[in-house]
Protein backbone atom coordinates (compact mmCIF):
# COMPACT_ATOMS: atom_id res chain seq x y z
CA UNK A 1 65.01 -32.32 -65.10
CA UNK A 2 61.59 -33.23 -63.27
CA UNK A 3 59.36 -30.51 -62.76
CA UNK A 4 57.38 -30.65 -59.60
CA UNK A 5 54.05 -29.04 -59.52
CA UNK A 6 53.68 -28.91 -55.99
CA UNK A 7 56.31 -26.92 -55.20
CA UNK A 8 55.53 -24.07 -57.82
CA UNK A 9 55.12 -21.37 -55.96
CA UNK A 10 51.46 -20.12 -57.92
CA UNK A 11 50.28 -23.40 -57.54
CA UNK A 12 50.61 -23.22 -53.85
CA UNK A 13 49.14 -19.88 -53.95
CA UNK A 14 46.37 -20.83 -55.76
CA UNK A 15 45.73 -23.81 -53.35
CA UNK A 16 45.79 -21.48 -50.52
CA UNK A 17 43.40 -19.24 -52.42
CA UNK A 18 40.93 -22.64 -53.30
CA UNK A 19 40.64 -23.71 -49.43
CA UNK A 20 40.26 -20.25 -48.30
CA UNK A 21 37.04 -19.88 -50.55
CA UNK A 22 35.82 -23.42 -49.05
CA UNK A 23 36.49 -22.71 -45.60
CA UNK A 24 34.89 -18.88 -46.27
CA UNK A 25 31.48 -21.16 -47.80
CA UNK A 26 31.51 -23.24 -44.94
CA UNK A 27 31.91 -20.74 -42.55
CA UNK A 28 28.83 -19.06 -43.97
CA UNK A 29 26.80 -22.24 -44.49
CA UNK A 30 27.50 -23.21 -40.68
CA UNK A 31 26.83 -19.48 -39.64
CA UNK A 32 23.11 -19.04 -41.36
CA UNK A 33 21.54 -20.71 -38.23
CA UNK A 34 22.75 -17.56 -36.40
CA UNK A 35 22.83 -19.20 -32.94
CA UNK A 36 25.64 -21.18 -34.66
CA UNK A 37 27.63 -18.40 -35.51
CA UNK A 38 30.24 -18.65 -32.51
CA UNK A 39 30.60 -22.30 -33.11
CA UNK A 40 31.53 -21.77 -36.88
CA UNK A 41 33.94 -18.70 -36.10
CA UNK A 42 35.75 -20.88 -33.58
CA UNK A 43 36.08 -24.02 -36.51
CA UNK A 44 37.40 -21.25 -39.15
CA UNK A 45 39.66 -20.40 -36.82
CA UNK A 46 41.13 -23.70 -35.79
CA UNK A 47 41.83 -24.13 -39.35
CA UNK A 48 43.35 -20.71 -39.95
CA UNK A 49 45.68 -20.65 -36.82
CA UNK A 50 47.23 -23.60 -38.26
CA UNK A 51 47.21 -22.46 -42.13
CA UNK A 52 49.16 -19.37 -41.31
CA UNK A 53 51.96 -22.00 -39.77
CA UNK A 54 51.42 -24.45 -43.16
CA UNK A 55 50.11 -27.08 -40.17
CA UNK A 56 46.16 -26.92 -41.83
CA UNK A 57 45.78 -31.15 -42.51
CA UNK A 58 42.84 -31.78 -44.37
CA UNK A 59 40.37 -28.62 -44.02
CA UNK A 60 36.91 -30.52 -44.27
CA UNK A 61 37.71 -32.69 -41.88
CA UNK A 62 39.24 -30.36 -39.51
CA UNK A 63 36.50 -27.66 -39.74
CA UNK A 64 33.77 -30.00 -38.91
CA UNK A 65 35.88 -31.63 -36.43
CA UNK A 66 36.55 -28.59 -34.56
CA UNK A 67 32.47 -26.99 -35.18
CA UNK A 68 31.82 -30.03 -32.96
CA UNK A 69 34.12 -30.39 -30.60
CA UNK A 70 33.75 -26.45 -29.70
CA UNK A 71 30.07 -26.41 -29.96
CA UNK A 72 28.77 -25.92 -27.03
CA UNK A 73 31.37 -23.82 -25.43
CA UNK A 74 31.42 -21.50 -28.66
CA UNK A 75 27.69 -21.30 -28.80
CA UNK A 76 26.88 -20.01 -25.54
CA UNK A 77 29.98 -17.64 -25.68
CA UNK A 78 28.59 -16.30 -28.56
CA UNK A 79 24.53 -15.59 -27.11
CA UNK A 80 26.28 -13.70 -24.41
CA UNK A 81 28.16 -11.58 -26.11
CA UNK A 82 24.58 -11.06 -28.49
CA UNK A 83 23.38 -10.23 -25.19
CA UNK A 84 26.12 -7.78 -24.32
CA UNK A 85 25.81 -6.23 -27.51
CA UNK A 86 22.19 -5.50 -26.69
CA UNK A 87 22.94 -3.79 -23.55
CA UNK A 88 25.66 -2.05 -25.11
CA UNK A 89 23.53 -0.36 -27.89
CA UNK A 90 20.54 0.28 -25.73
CA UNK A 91 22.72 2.29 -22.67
CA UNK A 92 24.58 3.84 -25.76
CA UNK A 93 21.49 5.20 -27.18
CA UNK A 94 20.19 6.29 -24.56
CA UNK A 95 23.41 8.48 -23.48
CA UNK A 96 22.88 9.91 -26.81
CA UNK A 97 19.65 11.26 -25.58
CA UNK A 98 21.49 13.40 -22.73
CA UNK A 99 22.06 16.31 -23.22
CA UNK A 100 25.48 18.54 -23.43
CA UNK A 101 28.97 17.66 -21.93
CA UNK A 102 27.16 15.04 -19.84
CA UNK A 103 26.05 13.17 -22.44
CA UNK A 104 29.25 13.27 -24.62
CA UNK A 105 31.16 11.80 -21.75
CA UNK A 106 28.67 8.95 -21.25
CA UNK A 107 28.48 8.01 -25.00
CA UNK A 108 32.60 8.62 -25.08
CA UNK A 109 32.54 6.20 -22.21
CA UNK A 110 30.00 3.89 -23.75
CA UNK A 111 32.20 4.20 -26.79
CA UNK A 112 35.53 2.81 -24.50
CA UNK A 113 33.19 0.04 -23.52
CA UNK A 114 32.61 -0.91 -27.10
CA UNK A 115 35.80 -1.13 -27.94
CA UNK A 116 37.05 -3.53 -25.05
CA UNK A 117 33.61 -5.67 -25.77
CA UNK A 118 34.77 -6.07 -29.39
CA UNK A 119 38.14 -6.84 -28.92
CA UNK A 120 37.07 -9.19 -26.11
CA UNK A 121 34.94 -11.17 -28.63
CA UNK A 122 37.45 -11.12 -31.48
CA UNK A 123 40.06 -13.12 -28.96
CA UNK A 124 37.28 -15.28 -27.54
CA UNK A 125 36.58 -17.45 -30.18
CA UNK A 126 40.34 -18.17 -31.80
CA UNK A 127 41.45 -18.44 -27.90
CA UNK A 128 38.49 -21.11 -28.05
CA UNK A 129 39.78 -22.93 -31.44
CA UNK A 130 43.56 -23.03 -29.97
CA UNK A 131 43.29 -23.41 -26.17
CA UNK A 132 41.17 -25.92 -23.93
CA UNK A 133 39.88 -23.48 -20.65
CA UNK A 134 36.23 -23.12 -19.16
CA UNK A 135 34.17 -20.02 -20.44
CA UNK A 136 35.20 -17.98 -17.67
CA UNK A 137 39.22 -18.67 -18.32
CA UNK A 138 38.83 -17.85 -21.95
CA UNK A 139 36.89 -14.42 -21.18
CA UNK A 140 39.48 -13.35 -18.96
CA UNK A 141 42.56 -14.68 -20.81
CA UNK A 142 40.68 -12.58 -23.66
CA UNK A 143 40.43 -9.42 -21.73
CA UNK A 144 44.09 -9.96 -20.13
CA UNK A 145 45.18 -9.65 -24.55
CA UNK A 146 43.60 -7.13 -25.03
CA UNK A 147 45.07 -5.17 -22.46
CA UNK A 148 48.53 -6.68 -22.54
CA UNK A 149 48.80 -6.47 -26.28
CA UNK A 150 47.07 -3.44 -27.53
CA UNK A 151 48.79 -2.50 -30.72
CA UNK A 152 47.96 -6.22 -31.86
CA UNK A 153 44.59 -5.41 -30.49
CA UNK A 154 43.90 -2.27 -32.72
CA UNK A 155 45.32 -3.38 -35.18
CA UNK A 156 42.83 -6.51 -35.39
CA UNK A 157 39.74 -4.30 -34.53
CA UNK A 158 41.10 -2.34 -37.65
CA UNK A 159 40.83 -5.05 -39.58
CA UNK A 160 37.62 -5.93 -38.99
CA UNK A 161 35.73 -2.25 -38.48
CA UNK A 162 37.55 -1.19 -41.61
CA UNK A 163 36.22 -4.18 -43.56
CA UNK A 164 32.65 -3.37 -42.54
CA UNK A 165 32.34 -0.31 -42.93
CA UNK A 166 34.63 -0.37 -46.39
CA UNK A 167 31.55 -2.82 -47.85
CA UNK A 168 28.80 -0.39 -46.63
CA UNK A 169 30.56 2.95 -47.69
CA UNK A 170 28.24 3.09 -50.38
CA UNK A 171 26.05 1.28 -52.87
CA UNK A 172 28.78 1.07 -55.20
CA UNK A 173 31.08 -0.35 -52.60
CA UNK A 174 28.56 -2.56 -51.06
CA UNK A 175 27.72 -3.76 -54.72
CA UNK A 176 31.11 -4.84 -54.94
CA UNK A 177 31.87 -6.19 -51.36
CA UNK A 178 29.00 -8.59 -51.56
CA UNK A 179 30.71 -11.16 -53.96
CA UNK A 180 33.81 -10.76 -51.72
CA UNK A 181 32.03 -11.39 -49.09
CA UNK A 182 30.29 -14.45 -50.19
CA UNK A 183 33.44 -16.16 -51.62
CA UNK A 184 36.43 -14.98 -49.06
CA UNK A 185 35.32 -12.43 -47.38
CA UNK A 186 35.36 -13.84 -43.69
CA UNK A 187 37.98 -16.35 -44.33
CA UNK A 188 40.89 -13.89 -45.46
CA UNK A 189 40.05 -11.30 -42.42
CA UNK A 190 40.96 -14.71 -40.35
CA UNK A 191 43.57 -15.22 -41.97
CA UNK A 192 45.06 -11.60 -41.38
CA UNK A 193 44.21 -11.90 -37.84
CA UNK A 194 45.30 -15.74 -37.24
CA UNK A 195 48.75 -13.85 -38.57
CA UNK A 196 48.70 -11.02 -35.93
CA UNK A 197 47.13 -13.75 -33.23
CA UNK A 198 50.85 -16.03 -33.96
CA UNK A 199 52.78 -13.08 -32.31
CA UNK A 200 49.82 -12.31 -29.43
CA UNK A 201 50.02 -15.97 -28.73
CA UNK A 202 53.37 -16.24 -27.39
CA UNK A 203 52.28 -14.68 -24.39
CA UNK A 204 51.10 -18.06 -23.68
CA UNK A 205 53.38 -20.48 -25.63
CA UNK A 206 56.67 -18.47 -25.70
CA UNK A 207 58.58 -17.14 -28.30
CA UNK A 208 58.90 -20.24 -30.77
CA UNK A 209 54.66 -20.24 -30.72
CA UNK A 210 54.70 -23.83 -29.78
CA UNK A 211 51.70 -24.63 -28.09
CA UNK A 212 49.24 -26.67 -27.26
C-alpha cells in the first residue's frame, strides 16, 4: 500500500496553518506603511476568499498580485474611512460632553453610526478583493450587506471587536495576544470572516457562490 502524504489530513492542516502565518507576516509587513493598510487588507483577503473554497493557487504570488492590482482603489478607500473615523470620534466625544438624556441619545446615536461605519469598512475591502466596481459601487454594495444581511453582519463585527478588546483586557491578556497577533492574528480573523462572507456573497453570485 502507498501512503500519500498529501492527503493526510494533519499534513493539510498543518499546511493551512504554515500559509496562514505567511500571509498574517505579509499582511503586517505590507500594512506598517499605514497608508497601505487598505491595500494589504484587500490582498489578504483575495487570498482568504479563495482558501476557505481550497481555490488559494500559489499565496505569494497571489497576495502581491492582488496588493497591486487593488492599490489604488483600496488605498484611498481606506484614508476615507481614517477620515470618517475621525469625525466619528470627535462628534462622539463631544456628545459625551452634553449633558443628561440629551446627551445619552446623541452618543447612543453616535454609537448606531459606529456600528454601520464599521461594518461598512469590514465589507469594503473583501467586496474590493472579490468584485471589480468603482469606489462608490463598492460603498454602497457594502452598506446594502450590511443591512440585508445583519446576523452575518454582527456576527463579523463580533469577531473582530471581540478580538480587540480580548488582547487588551489586560496586561496578562495583551502579553499573550501579542505573539498571536504577530504570527496569525489578522490572518485567521479573515479567515473566519472569508467563511461567513461565502454565505453573504450569494446575494450576488447565487446559491452555488460562483462568482466572478
Amino acid at each position: 500500500m502507498r501512503f500519500n502524504l498529501a492527503d493526510n489530513p494533519v499534513t493539510r492542516a498543518l499546511s493551512k496553518i504554515c500559509d496562514m502565518v505567511c500571509l498574517n507576516i505579509l499582511w503586517l509587513v505590507c500594512c506598517i506603511p499605514i497608508v497601505t493598510i487598505g491595500a494589504s487588507t484587500t490582498a489578504l483577503y483575495s487570498i482568504m476568499l479563495k482558501m476557505v473554497k481550497n481555490e488559494e493557487g500559489y499565496i505569494f504570488k497571489g497576495f502581491f498580485k492582488a496588493f497591486k492590482e487593488n492599490f489604488k482603489q483600496s488605498t484611498i478607500m481606506w484614508l476615507l474611512f481614517v477620515v470618517l473615523w475621525i469625525v466619528w470620534w470627535l462628534d462622539y466625544n463631544f456628545a459625551g460632553s452634553l449633558p443628561g438624556t440629551f446627551g445619552f441619545l446623541f452618543r447612543a446615536l453616535f454609537l448606531l453610526l459606529g456600528f454601520v461605519l464599521l461594518s461598512v469598512m469590514i465589507y469594503a475591502f473583501p467586496l474590493t478583493a472579490r468584485y471589480v466596481n468603482p469606489i462608490g459601487a463598492t460603498l454602497k454594495n457594502a452598506l446594502i450587506l450590511t443591512v440585508a444581511k445583519l446576523p452575518y453582519t454582527f456576527l463579523m463585527v463580533i469577531v473582530i471587536v471581540a478580538s480587540i478588546l480580548g488582547s487588551l483586557w489586560n496586561t496578562v491578556t495583551f502579553m499573550f495576544a501579542i505573539p498571536l497577533w504577530l504570527l496569525v492574528g489578522g490572518s485567521l480573523i479573515a479567515w473566519v470572516n472569508s467563511w461567513i462572507l461565502r454565505r453573504v456573497f450569494t446575494i450576488f453570485e447565487g446559491k452555488d457562490g460562483n462568482g466572478q
